[in-house]
C-alpha atoms as a PDB file:
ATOM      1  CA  UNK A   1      24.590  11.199  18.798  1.00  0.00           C
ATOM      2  CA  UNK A   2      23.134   9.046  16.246  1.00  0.00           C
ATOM      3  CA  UNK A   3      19.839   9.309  14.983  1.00  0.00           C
ATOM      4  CA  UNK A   4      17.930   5.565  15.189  1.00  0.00           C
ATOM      5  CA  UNK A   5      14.502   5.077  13.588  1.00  0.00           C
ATOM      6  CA  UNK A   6      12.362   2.727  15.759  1.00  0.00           C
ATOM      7  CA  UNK A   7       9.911   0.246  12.916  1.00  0.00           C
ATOM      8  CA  UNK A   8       7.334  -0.221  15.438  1.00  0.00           C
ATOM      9  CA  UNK A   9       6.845   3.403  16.043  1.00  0.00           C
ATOM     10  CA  UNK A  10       7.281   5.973  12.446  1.00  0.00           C
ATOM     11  CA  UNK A  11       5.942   8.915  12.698  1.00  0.00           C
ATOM     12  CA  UNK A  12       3.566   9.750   9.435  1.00  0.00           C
ATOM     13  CA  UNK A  13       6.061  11.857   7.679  1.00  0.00           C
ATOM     14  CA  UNK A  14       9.048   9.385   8.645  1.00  0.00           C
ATOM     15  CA  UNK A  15       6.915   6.351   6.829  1.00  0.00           C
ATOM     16  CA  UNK A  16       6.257   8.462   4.030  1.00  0.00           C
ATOM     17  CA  UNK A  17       9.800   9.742   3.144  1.00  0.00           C
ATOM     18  CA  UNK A  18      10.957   6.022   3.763  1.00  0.00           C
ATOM     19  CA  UNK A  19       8.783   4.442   1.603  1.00  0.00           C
ATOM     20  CA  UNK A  20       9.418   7.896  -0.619  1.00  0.00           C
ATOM     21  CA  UNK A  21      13.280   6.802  -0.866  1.00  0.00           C
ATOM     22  CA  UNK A  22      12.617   2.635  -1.157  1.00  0.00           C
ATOM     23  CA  UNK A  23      10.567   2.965  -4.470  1.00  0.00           C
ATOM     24  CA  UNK A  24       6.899   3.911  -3.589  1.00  0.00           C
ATOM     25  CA  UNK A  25       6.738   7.366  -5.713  1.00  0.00           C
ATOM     26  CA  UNK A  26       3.129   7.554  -5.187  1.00  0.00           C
ATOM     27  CA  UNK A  27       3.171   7.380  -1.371  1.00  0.00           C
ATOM     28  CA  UNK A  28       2.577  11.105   0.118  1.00  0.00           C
ATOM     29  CA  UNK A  29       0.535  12.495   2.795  1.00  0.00           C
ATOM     30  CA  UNK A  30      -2.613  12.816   1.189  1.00  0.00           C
ATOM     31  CA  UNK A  31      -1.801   8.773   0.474  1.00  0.00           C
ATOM     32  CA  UNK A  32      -1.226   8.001   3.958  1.00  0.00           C
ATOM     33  CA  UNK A  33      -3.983   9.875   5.351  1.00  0.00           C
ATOM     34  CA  UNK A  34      -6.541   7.887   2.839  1.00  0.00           C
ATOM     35  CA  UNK A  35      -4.757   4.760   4.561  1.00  0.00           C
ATOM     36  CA  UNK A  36      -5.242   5.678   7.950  1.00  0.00           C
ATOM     37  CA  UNK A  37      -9.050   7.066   7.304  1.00  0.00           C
ATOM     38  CA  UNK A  38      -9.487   3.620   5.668  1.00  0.00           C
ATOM     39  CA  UNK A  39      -8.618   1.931   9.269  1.00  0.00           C
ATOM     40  CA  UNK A  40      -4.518   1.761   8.769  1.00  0.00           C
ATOM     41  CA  UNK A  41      -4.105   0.930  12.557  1.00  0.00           C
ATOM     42  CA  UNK A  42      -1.652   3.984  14.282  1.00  0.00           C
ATOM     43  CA  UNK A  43      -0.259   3.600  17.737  1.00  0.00           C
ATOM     44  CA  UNK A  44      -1.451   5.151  20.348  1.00  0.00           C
ATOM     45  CA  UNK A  45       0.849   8.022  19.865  1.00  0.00           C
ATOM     46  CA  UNK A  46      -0.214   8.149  16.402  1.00  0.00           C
ATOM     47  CA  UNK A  47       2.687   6.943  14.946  1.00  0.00           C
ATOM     48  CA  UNK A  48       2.582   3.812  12.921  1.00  0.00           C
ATOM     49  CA  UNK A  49       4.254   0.417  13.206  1.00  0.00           C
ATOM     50  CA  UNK A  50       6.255  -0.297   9.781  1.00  0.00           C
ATOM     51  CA  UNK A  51       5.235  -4.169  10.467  1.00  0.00           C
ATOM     52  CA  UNK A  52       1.154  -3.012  10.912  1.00  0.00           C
ATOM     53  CA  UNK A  53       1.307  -1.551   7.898  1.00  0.00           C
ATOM     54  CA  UNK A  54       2.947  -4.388   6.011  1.00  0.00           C
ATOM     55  CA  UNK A  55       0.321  -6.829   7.547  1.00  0.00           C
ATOM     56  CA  UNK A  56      -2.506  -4.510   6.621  1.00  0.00           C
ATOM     57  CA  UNK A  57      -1.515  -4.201   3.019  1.00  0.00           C
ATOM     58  CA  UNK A  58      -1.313  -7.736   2.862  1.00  0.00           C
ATOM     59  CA  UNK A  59      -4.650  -7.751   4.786  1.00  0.00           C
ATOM     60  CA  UNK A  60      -6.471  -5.115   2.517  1.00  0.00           C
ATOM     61  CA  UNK A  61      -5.613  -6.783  -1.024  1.00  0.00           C
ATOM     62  CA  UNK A  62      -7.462  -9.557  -0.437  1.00  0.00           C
ATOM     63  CA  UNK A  63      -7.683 -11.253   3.161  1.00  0.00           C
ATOM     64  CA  UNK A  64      -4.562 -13.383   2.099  1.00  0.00           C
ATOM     65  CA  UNK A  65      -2.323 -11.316   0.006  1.00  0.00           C
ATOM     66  CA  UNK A  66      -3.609 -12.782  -3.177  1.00  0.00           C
ATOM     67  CA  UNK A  67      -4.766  -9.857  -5.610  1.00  0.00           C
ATOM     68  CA  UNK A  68      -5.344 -12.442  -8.263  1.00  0.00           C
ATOM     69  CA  UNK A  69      -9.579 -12.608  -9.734  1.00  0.00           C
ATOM     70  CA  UNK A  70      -9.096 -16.015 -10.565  1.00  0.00           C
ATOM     71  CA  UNK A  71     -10.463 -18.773  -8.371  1.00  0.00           C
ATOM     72  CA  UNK A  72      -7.908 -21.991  -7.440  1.00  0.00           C
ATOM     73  CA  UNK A  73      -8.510 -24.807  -9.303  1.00  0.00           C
ATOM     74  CA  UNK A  74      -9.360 -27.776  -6.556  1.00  0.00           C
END
């Protein structure tokens, strides 16, 4: 039987090891928990929704995904 990981619904320690494996060597536990007590949405399972996450990021660096200081010039 093969083992299929579902995005919308990662357990804690499944994100972790995945983004672990794709690059992010500072994601652990401790890390995710700091996420999650910093209002990283979970399901209502508790597991977490690879595409929430993503979208939260994007949300938390700066409302539009910009981490740039410097103001547009109009």
């Amino acid at each position: 039987m093969e083992n299929h990981l579902n995005p919308l619904a990662l357990s804690p320690d499944t994100l972790v090891k995945l983004l672990q494996k794709s690059g992010c060597r500072q994601m652990s536990g401790d890390a995710l928990q700091r996420l999650i007590d910093a209002g990283l949405p979970l399901n209502g399972d508790g597991t977490i929704s690879i595409i929430e996450y993503t979208a939260w990021l994007l949300k938390e660096v700066r409302g539009d995904g910009n981490q740039s200081d410097a103001t547009p010039a109009v």
